[in-house]
C-alpha atoms as a PDB file:
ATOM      1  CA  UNK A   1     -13.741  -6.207  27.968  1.00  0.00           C
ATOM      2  CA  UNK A   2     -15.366  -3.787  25.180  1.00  0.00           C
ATOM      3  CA  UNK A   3     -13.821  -3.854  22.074  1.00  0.00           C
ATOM      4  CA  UNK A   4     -13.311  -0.206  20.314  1.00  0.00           C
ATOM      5  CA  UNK A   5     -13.596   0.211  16.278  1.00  0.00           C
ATOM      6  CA  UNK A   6     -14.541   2.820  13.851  1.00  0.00           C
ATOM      7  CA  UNK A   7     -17.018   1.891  11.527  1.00  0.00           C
ATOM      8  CA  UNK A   8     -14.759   1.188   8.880  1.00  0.00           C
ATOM      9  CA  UNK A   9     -13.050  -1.432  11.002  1.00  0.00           C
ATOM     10  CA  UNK A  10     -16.192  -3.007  12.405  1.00  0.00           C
ATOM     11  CA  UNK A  11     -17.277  -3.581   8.536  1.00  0.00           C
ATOM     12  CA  UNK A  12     -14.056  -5.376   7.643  1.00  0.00           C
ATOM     13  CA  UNK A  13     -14.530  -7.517  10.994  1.00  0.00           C
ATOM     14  CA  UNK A  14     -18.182  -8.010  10.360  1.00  0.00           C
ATOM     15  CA  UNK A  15     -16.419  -9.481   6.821  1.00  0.00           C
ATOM     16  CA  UNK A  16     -13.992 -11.894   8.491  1.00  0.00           C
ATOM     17  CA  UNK A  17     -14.358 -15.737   7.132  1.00  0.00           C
ATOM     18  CA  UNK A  18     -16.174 -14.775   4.042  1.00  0.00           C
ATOM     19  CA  UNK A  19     -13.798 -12.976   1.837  1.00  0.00           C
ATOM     20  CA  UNK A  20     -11.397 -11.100   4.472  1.00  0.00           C
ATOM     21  CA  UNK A  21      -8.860 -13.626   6.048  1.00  0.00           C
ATOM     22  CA  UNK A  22      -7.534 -12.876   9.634  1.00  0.00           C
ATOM     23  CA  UNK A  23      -3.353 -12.666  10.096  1.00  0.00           C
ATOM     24  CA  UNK A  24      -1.671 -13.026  12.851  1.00  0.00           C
ATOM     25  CA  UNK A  25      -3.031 -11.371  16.403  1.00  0.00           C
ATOM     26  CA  UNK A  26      -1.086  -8.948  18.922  1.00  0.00           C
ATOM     27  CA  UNK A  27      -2.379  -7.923  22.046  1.00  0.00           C
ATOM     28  CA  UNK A  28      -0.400  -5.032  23.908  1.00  0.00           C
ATOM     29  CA  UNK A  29      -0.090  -2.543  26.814  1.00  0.00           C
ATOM     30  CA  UNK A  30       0.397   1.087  26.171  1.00  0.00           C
ATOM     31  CA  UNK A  31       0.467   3.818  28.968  1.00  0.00           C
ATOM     32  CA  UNK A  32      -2.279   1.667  30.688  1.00  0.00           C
ATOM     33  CA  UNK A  33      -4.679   1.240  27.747  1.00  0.00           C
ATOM     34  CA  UNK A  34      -4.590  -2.436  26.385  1.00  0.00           C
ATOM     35  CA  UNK A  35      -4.748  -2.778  22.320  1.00  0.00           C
ATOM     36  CA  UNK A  36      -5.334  -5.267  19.861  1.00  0.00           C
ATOM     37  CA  UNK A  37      -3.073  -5.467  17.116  1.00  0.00           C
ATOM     38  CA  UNK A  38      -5.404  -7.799  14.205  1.00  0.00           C
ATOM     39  CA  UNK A  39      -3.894  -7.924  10.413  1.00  0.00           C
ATOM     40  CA  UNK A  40      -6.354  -9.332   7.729  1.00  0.00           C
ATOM     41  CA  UNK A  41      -6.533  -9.560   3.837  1.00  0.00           C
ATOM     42  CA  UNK A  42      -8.890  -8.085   2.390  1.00  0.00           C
ATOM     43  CA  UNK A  43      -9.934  -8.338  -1.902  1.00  0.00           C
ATOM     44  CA  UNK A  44      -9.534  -5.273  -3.440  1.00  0.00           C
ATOM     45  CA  UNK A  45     -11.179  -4.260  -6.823  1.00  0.00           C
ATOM     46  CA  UNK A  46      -8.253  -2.495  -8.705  1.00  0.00           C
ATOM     47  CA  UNK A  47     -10.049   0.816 -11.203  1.00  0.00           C
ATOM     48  CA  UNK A  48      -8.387   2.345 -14.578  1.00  0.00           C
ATOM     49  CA  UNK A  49      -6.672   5.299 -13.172  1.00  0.00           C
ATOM     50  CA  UNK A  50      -8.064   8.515 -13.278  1.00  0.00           C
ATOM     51  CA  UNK A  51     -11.686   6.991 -14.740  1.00  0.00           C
ATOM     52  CA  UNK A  52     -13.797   8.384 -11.464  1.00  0.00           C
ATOM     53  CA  UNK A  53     -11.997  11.254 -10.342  1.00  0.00           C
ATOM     54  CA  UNK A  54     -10.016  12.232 -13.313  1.00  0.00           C
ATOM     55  CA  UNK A  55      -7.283  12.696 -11.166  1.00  0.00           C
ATOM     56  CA  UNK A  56      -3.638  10.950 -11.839  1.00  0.00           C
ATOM     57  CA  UNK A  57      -1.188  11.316  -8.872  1.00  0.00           C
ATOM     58  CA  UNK A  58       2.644  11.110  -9.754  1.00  0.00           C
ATOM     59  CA  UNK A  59       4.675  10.207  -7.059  1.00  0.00           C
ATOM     60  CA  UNK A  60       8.608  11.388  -6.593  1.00  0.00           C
ATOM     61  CA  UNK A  61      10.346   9.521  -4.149  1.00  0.00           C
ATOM     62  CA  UNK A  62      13.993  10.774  -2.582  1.00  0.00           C
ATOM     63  CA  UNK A  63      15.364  11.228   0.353  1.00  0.00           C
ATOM     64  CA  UNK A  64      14.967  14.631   1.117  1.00  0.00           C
ATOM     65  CA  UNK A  65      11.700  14.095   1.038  1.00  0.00           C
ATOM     66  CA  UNK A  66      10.450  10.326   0.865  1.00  0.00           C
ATOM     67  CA  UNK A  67       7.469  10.829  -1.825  1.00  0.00           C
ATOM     68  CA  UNK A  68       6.137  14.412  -3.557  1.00  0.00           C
ATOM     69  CA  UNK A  69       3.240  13.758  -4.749  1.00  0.00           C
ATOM     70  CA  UNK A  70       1.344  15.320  -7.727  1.00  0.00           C
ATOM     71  CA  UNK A  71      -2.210  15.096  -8.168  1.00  0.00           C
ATOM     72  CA  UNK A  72      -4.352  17.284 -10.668  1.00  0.00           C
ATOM     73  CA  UNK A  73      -1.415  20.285 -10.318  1.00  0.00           C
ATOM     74  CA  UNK A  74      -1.337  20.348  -7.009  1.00  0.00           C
ATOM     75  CA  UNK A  75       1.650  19.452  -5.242  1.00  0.00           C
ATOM     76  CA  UNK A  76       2.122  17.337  -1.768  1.00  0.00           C
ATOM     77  CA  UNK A  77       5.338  17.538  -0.017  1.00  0.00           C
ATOM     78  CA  UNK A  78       5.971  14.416   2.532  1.00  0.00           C
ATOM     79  CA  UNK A  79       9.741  15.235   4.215  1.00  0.00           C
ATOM     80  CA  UNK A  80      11.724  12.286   5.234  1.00  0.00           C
ATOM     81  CA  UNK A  81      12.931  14.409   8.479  1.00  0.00           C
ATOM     82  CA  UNK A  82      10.993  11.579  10.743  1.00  0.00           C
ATOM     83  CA  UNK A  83      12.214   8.782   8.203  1.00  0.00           C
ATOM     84  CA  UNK A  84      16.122  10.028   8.949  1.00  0.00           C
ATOM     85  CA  UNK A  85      15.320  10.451  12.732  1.00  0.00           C
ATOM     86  CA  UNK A  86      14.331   6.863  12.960  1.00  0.00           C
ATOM     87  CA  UNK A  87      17.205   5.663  11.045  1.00  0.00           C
ATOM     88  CA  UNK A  88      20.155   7.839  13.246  1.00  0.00           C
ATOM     89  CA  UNK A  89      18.126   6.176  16.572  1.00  0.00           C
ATOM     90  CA  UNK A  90      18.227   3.077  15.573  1.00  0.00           C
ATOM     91  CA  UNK A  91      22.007   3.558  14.242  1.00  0.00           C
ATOM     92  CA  UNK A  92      22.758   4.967  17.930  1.00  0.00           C
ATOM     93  CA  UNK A  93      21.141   1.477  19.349  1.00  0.00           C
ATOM     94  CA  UNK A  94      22.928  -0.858  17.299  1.00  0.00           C
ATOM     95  CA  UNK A  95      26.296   0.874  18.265  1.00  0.00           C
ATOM     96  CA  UNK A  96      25.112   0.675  21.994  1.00  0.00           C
ATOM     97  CA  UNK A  97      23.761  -3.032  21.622  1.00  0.00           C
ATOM     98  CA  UNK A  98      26.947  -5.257  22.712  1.00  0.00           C
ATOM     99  CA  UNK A  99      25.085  -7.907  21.033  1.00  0.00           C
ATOM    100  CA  UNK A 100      24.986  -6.472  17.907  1.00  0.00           C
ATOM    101  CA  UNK A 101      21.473  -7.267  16.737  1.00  0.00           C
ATOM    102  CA  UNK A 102      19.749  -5.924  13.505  1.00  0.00           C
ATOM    103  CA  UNK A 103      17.584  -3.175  14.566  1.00  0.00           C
ATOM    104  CA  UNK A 104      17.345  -2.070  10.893  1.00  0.00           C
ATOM    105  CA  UNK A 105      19.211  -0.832   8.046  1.00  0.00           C
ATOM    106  CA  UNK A 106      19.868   2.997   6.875  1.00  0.00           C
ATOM    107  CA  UNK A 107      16.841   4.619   5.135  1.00  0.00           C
ATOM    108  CA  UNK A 108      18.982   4.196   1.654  1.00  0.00           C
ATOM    109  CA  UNK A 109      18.387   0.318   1.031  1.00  0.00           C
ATOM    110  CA  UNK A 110      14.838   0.227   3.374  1.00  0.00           C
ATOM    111  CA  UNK A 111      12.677   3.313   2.261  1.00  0.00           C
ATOM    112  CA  UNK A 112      12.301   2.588  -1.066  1.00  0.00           C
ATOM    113  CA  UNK A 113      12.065  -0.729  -1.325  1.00  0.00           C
ATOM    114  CA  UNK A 114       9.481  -0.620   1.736  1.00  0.00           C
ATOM    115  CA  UNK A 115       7.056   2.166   0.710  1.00  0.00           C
ATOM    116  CA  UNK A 116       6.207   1.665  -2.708  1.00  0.00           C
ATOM    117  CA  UNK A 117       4.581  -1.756  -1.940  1.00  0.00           C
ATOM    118  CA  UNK A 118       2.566   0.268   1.048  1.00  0.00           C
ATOM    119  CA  UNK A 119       1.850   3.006  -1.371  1.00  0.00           C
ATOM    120  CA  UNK A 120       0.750   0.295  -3.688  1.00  0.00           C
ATOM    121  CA  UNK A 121      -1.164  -1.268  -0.662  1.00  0.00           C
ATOM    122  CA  UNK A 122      -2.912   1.848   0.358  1.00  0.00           C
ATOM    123  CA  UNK A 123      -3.905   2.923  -3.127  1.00  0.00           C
ATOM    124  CA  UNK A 124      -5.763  -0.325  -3.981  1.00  0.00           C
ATOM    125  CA  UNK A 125      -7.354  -0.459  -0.951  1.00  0.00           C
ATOM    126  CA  UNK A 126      -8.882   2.678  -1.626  1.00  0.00           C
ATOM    127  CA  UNK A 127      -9.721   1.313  -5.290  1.00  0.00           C
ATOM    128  CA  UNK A 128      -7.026   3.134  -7.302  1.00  0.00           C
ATOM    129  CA  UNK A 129      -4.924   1.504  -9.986  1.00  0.00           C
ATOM    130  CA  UNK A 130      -1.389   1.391  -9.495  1.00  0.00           C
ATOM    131  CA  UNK A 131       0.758   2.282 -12.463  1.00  0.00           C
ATOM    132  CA  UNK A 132       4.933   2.009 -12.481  1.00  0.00           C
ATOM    133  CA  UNK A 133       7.022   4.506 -14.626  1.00  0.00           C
ATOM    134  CA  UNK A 134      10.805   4.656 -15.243  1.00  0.00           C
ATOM    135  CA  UNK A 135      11.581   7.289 -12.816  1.00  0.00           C
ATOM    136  CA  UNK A 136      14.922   7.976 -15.328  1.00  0.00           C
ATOM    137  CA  UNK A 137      15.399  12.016 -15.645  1.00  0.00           C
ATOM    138  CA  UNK A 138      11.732  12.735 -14.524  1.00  0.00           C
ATOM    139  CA  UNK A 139      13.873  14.989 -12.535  1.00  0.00           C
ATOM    140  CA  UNK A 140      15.934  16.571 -15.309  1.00  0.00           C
ATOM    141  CA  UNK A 141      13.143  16.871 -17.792  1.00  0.00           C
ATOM    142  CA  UNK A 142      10.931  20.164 -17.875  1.00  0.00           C
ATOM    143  CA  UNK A 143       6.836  18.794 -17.595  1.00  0.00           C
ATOM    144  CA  UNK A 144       6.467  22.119 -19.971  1.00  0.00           C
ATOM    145  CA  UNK A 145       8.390  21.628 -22.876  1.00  0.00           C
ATOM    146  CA  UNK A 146       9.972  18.215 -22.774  1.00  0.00           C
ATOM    147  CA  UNK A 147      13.909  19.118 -22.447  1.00  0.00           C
ATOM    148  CA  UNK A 148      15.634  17.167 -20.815  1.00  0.00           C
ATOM    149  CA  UNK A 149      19.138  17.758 -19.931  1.00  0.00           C
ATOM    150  CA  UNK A 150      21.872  17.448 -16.974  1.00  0.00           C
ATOM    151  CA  UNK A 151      22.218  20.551 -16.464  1.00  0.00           C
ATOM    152  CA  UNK A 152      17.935  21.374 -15.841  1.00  0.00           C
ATOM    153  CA  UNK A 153      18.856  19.896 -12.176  1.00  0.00           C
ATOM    154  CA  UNK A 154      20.988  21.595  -9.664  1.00  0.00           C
ATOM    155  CA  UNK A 155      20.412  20.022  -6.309  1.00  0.00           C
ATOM    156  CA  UNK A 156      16.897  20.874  -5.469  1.00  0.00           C
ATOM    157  CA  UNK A 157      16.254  23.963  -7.968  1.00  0.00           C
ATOM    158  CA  UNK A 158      15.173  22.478 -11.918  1.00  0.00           C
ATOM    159  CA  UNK A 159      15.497  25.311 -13.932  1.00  0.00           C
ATOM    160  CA  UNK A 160      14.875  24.731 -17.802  1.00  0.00           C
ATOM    161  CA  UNK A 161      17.669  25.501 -20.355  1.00  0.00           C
ATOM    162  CA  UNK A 162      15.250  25.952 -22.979  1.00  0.00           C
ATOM    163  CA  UNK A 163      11.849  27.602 -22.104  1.00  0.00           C
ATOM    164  CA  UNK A 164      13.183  28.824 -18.901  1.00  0.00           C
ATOM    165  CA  UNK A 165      10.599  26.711 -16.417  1.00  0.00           C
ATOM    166  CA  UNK A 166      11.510  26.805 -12.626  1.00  0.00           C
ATOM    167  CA  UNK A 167      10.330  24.724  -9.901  1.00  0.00           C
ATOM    168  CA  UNK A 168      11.450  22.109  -7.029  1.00  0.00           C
ATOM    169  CA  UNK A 169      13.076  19.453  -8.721  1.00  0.00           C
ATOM    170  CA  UNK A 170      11.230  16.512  -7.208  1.00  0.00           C
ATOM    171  CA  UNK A 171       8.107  18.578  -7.900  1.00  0.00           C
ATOM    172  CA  UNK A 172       9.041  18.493 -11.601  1.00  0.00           C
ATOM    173  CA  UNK A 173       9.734  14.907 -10.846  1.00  0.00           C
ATOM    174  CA  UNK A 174       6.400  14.074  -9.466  1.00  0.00           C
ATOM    175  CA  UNK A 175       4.707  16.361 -12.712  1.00  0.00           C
ATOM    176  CA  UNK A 176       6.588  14.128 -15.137  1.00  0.00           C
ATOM    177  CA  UNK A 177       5.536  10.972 -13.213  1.00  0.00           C
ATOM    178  CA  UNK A 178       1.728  11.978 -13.153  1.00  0.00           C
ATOM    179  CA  UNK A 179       2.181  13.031 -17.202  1.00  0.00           C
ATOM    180  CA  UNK A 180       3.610   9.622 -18.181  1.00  0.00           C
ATOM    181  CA  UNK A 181       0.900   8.256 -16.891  1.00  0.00           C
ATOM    182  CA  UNK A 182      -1.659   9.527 -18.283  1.00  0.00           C
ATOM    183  CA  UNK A 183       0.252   9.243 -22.086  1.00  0.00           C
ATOM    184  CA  UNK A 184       0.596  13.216 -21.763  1.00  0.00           C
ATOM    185  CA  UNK A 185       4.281  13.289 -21.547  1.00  0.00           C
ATOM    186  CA  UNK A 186       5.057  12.023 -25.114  1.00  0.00           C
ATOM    187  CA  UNK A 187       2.577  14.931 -26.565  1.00  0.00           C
ATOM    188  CA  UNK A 188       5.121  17.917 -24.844  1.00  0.00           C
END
């Protein structure tokens, strides 16, 4: 049977037993096409953020929409619509299911915990360093001035008490993420 790969797959395979290590194996059916499922480790070389693009990303993550991203002022919206669809299905199931097994848990305790290490997985793949910040009042403090108060928040509008800066909330979020990373946010 021919096996199907982009190029960037048949590179990693062409890779396996020298420094990429083959996982575990799944071969499957769908709608009459057979697949196979093949997970492998591959060494990634980790780069000071920002030094070849000169681009830092801050990422926001909620609920209401799992990460917005910021990334050299622009601003990436990812909804968690599909995220909450998944979780009420699965809900639905485990109610159904008179053997009550686990099908999951609500998207408050999995999301977060889940996608940062895939964000963190994805970005060093692709080479780019990986950088936590406190995500305490990124929220609630303006990316313009530096306020921060309580009262900059309401819901999903940030307006700023002092200089009068409006935007999305978890846009402002994302801003201040991407500024304390690159050491701008203690110069506003």
């Amino acid at each position: 049977m021919p096996l199907a790969v982009t190029r960037k797959q048949a590179a990693i395979l062409e890779r396996l037993g020298r420094d990429v290590r083959q996982g575990a194996a799944k071969l499957y059916e769908k709608r009459g096409r057979w697949f196979l499922a093949l997970s492998v480790t591959l060494p990634v070389e980790e780069k000071t953020a920002g030094t070849e693009s000169g681009k830092i990303a801050g990422i926001d993550m909620g609920l209401r929409y799992l990460a917005v991203v910021n990334a050299g002022g622009e601003t990436l919206f990812f909804p968690g619509d599909q995220a909450a669809y998944v979780r009420r299905r699965y809900h639905a199931l485990r109610r159904r299911n008179t053997r009550k097994r686990d099908f999951g848990r609500s998207l408050h305790s999995w999301s977060f915990y889940r996608l940062q290490p895939f964000i963190a997985y994805k970005a060093r793949l692709a080479g780019i360093r990986v950088k936590w910040v406190n995500p305490k009042d990124t929220s609630r403090t303006c990316p313009r001035c530096g306020h921060c108060a309580k009262e900059n928040r309401n819901g999903i509008r940030f307006r700023c008490g002092k200089c009068g800066y409006r935007g999305h909330a978890d846009a402002v979020g994302a801003w201040n993420i991407s500024l304390a990373i690159s050491g701008l946010a203690e110069a506003a």
